[in-house]
PDB file of N, CA and C in Angstrom:
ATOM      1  N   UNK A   1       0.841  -1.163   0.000  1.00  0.00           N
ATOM      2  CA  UNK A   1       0.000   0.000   0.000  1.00  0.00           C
ATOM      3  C   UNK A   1       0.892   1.235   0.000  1.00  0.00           C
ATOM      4  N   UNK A   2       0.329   2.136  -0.822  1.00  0.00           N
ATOM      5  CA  UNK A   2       1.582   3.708  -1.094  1.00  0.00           C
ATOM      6  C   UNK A   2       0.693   4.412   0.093  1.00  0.00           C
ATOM      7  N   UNK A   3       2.338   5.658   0.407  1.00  0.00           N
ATOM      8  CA  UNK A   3       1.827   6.418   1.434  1.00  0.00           C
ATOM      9  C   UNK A   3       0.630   7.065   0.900  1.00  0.00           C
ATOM     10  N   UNK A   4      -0.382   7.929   1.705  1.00  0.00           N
ATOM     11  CA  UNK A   4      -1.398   8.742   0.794  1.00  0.00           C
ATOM     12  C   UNK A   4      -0.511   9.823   1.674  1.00  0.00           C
ATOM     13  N   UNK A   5      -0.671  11.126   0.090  1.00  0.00           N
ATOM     14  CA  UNK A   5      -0.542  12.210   0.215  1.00  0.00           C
ATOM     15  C   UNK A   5      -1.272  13.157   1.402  1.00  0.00           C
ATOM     16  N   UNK A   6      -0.687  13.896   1.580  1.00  0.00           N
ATOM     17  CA  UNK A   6      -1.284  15.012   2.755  1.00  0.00           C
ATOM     18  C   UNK A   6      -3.066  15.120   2.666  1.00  0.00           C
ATOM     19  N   UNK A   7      -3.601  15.100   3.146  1.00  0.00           N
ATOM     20  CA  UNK A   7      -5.075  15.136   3.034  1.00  0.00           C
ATOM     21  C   UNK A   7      -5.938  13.796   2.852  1.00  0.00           C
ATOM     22  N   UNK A   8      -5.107  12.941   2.096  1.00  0.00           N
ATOM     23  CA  UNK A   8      -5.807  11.602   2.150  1.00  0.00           C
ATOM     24  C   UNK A   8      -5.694  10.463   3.171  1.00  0.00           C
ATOM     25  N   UNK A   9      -7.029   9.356   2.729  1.00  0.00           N
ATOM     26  CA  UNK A   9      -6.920   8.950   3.813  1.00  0.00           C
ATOM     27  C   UNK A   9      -6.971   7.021   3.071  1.00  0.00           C
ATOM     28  N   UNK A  10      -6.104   6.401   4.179  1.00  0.00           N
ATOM     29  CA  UNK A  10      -6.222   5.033   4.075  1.00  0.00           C
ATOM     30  C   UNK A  10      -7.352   3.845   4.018  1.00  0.00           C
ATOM     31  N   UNK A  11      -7.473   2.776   3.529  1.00  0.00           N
ATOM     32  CA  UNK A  11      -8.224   1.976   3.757  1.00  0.00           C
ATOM     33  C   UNK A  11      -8.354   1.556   5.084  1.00  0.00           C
ATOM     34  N   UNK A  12      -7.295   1.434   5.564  1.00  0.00           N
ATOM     35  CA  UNK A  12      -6.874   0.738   7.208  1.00  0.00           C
ATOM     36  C   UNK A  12      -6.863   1.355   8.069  1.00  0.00           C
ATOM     37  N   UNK A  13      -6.948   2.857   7.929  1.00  0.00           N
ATOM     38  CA  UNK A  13      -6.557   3.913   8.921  1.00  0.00           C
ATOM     39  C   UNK A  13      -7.274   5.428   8.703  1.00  0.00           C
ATOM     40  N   UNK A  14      -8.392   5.513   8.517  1.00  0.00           N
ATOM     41  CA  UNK A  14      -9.491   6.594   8.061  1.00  0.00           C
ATOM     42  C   UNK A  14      -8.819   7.692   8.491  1.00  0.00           C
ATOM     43  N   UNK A  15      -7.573   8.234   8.140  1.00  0.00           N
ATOM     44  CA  UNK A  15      -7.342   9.217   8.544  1.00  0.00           C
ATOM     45  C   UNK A  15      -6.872  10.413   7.933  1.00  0.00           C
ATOM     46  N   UNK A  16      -7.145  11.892   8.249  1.00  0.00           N
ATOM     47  CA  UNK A  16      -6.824  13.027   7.489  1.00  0.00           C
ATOM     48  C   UNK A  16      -5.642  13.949   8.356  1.00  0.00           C
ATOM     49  N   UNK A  17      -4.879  14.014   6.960  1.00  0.00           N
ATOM     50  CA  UNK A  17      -3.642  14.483   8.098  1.00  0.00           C
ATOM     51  C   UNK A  17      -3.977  16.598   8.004  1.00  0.00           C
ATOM     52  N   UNK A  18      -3.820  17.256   8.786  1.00  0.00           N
ATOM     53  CA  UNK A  18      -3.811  18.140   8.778  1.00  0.00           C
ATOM     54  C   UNK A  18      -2.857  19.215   8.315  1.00  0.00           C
ATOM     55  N   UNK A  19      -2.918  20.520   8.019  1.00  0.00           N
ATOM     56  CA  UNK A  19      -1.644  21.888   7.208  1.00  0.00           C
ATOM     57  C   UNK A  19      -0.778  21.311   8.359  1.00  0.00           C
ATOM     58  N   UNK A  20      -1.262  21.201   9.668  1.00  0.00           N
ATOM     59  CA  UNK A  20       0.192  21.304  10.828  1.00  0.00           C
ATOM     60  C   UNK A  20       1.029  19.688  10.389  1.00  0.00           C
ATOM     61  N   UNK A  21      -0.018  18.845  10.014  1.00  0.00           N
ATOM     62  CA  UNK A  21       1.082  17.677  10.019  1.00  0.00           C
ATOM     63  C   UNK A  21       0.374  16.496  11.501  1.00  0.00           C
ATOM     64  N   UNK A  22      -0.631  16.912  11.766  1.00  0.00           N
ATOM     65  CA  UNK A  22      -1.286  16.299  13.148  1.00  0.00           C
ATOM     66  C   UNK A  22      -2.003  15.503  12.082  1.00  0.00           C
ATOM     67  N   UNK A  23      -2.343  14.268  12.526  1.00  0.00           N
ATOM     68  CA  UNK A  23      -3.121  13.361  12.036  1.00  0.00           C
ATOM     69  C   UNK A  23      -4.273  12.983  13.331  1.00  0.00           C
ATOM     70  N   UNK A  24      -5.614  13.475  12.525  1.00  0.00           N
ATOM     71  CA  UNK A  24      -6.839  13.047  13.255  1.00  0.00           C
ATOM     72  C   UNK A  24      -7.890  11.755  12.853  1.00  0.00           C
ATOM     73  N   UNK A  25      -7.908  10.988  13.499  1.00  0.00           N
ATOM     74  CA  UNK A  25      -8.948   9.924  13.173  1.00  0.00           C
ATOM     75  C   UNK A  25     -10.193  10.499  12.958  1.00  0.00           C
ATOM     76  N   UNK A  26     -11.002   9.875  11.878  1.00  0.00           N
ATOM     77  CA  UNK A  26     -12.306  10.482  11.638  1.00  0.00           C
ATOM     78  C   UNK A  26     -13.167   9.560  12.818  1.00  0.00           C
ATOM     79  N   UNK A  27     -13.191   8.884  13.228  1.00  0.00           N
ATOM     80  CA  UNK A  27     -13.958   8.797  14.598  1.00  0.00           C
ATOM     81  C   UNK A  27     -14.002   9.220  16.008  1.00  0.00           C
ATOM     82  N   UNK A  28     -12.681   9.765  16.357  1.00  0.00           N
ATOM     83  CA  UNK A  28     -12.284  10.620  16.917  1.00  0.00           C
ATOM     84  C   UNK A  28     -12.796  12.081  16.855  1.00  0.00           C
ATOM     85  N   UNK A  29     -13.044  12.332  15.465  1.00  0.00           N
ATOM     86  CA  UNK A  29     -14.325  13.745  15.519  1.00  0.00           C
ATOM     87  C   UNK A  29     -15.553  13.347  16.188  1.00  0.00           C
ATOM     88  N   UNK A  30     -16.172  11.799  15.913  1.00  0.00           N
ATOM     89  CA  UNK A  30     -17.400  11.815  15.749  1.00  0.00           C
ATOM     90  C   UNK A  30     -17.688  11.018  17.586  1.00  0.00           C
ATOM     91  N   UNK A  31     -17.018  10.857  18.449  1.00  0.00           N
ATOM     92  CA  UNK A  31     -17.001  10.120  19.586  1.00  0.00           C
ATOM     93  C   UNK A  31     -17.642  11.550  20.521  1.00  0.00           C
ATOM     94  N   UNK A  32     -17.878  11.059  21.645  1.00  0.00           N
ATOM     95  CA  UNK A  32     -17.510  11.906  22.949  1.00  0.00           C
ATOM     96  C   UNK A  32     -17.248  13.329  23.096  1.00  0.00           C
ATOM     97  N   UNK A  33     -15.771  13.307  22.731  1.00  0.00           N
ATOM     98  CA  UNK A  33     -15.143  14.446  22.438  1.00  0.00           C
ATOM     99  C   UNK A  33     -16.187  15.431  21.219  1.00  0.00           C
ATOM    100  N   UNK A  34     -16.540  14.861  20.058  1.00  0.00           N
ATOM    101  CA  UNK A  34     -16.820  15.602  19.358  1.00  0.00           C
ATOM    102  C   UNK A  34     -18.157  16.316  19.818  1.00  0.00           C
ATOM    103  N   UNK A  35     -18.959  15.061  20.548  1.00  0.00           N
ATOM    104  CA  UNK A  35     -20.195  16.125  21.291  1.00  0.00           C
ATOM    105  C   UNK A  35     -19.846  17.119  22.047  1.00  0.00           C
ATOM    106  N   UNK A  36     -19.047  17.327  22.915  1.00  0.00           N
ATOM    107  CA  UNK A  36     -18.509  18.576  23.710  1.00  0.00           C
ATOM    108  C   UNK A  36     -18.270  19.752  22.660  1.00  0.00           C
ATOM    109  N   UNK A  37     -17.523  19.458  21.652  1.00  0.00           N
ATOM    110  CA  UNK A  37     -17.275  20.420  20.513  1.00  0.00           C
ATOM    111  C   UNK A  37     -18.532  20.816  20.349  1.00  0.00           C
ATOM    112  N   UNK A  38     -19.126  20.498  20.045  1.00  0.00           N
ATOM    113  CA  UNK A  38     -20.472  20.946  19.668  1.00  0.00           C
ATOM    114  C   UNK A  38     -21.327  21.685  20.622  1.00  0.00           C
ATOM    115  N   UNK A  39     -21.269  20.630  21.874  1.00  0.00           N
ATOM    116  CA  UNK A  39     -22.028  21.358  22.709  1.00  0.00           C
ATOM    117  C   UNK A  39     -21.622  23.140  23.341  1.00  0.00           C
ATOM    118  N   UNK A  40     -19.979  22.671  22.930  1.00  0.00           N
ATOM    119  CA  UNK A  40     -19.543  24.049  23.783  1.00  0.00           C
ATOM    120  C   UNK A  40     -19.610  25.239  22.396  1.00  0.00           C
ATOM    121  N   UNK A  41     -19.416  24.867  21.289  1.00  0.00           N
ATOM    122  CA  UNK A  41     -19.998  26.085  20.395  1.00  0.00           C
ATOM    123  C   UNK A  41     -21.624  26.427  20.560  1.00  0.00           C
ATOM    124  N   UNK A  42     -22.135  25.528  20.915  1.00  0.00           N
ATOM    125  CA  UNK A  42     -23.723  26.215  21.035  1.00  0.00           C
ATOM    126  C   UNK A  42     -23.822  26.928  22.155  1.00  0.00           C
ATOM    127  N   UNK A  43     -22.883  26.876  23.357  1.00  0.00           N
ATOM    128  CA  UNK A  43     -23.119  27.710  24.467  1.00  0.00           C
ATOM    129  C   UNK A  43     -22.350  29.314  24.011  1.00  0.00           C
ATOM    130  N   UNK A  44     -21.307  28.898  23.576  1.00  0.00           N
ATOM    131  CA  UNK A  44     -20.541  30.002  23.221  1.00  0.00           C
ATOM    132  C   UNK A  44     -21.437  31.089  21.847  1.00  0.00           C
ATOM    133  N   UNK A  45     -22.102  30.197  20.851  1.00  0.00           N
ATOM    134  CA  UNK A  45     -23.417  30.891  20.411  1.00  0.00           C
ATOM    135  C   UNK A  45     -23.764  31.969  21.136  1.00  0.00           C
ATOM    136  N   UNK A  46     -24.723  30.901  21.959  1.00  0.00           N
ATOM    137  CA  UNK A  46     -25.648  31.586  23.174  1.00  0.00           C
ATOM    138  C   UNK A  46     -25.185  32.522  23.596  1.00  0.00           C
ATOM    139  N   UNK A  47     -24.220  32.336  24.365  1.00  0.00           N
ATOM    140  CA  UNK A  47     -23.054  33.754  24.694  1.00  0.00           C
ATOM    141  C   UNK A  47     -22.697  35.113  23.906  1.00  0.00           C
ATOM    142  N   UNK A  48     -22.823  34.498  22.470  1.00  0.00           N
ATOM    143  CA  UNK A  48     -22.515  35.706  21.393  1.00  0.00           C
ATOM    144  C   UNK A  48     -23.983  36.783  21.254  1.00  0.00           C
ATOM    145  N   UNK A  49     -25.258  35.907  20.912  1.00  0.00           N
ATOM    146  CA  UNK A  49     -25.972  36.294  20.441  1.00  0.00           C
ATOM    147  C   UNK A  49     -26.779  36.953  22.031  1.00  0.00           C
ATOM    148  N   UNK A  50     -27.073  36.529  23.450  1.00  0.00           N
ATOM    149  CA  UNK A  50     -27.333  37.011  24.578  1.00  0.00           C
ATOM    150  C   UNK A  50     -26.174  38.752  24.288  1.00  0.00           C
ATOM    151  N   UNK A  51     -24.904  38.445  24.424  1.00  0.00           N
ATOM    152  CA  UNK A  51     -24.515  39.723  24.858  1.00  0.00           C
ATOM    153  C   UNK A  51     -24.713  40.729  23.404  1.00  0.00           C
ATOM    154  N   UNK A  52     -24.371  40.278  22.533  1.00  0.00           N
ATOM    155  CA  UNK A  52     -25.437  41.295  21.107  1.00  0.00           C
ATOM    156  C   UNK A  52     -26.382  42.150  21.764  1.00  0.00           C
ATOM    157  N   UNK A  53     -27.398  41.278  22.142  1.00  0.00           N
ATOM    158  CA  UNK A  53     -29.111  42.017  22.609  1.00  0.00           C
ATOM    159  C   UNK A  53     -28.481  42.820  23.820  1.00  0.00           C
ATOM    160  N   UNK A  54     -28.149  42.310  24.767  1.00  0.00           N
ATOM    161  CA  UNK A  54     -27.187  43.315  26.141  1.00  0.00           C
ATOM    162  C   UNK A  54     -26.881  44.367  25.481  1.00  0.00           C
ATOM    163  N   UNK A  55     -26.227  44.342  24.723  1.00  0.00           N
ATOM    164  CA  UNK A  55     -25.504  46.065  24.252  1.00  0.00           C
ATOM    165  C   UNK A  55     -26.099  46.649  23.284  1.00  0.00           C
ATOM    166  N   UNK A  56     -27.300  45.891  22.522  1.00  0.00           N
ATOM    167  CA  UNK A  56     -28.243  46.560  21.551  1.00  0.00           C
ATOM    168  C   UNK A  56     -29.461  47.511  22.945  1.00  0.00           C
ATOM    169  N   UNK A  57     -29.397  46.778  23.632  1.00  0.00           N
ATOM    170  CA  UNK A  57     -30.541  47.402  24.671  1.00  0.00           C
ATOM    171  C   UNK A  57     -29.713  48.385  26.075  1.00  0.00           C
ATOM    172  N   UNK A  58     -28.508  48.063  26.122  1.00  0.00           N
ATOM    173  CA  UNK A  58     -28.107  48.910  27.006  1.00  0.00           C
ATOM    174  C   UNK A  58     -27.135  50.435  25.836  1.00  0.00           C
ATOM    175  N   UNK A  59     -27.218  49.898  24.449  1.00  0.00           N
ATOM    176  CA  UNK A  59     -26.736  51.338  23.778  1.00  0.00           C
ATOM    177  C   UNK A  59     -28.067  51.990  23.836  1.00  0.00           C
ATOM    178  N   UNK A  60     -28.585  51.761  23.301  1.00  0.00           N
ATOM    179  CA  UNK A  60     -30.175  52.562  23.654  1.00  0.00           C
ATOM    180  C   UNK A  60     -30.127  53.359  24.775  1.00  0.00           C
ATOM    181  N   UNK A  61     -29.646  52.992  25.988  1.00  0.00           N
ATOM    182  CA  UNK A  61     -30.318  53.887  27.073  1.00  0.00           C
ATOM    183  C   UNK A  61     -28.509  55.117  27.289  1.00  0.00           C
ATOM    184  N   UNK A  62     -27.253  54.639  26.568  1.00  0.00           N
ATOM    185  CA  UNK A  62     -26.481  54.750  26.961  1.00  0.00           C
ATOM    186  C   UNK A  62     -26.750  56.522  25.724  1.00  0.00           C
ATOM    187  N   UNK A  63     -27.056  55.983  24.820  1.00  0.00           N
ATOM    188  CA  UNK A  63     -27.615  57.235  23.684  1.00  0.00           C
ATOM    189  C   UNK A  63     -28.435  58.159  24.722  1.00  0.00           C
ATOM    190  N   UNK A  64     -29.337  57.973  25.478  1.00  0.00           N
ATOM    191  CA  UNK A  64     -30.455  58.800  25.861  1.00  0.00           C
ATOM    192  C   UNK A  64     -29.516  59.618  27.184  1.00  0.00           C
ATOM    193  N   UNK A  65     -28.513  58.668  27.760  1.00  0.00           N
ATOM    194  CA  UNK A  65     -28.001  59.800  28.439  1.00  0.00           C
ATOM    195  C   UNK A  65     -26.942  60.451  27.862  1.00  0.00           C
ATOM    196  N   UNK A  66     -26.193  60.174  26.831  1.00  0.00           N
ATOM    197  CA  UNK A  66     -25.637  61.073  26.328  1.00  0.00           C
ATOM    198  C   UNK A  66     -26.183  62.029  25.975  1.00  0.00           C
ATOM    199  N   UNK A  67     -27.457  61.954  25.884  1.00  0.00           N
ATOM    200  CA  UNK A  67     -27.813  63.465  25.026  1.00  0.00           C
ATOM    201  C   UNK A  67     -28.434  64.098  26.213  1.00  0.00           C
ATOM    202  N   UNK A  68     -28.542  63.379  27.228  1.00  0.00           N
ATOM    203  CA  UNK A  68     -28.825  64.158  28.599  1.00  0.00           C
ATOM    204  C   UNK A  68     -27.540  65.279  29.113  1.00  0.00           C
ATOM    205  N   UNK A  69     -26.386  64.693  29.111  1.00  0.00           N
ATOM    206  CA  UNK A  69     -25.526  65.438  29.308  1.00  0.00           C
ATOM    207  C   UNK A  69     -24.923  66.233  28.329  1.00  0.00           C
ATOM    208  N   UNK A  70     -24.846  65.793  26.998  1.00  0.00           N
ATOM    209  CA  UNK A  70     -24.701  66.845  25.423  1.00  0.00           C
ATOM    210  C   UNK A  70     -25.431  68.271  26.110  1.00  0.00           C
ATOM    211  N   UNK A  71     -26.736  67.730  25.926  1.00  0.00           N
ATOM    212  CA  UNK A  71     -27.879  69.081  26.491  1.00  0.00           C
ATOM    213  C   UNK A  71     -27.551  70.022  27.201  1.00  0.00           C
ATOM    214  N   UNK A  72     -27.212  69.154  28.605  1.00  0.00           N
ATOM    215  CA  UNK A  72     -26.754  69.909  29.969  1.00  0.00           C
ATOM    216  C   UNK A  72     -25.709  70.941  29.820  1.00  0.00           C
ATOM    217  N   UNK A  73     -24.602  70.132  29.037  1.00  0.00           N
ATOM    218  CA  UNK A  73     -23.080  70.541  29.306  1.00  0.00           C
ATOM    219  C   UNK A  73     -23.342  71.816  28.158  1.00  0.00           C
ATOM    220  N   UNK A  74     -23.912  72.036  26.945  1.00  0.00           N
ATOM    221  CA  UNK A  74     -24.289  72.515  26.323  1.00  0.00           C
ATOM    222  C   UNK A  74     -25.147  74.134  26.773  1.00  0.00           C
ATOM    223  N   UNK A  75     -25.920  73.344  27.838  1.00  0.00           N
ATOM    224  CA  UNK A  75     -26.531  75.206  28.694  1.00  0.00           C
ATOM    225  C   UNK A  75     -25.604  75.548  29.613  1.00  0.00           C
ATOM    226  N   UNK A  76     -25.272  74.731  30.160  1.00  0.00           N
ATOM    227  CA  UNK A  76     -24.009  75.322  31.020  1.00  0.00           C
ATOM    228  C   UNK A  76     -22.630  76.056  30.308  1.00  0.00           C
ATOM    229  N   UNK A  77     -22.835  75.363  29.069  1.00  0.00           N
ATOM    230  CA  UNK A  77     -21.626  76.617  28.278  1.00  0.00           C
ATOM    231  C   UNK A  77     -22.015  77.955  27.706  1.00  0.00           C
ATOM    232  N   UNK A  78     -23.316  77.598  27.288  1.00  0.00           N
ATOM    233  CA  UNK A  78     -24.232  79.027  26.616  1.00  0.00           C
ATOM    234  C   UNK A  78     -24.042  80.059  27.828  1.00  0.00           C
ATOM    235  N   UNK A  79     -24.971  79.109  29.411  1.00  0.00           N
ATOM    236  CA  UNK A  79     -24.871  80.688  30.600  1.00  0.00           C
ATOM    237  C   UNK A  79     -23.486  80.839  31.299  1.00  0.00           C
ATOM    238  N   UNK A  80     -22.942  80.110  30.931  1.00  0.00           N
ATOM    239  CA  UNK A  80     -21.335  80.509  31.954  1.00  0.00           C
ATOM    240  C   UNK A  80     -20.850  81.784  30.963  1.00  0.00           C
ATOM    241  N   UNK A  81     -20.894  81.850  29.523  1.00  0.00           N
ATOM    242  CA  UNK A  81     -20.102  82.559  29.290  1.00  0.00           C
ATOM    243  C   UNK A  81     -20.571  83.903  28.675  1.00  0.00           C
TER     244      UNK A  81
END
């Protein structure tokens, strides 16, 4: 049997070698381990798309006091001077 080139994979040994040169078993994606992968990108999701809405709803109020103090700082320069 010839070596397989970078990317391919064996009859005997389902495996894809990676740019670094690491060789991963394709069941090794699909075991245990690979549910955690998964599971921990869907939390980390969650995480992305929760703090999105956080700062879509806390810029909102962060706008309304800026223009509270724009305003303020604004009459206070008109009568000071």
């Amino acid at each position: 049997m010839r070596n397989p080139r970078r990317g391919e994979a064996t009859r005997a040994s389902p495996r894809r070698v990676t740019e670094k040169g690491h060789t991963m078993r394709i069941h090794e994606l699909l075991d245990a381990g690979g549910q955690d992968l998964v599971e921990y990108s869907l939390i980390l999701a969650f995480v992305c798309l929760a703090g999105a809405a956080a700062m879509m709803a806390v810029g909102q109020n962060v706008n309304a006091i800026w223009s509270i103090v724009n305003s303020r700082l604004f009459e206070a320069a008109s009568t000071g001077s």
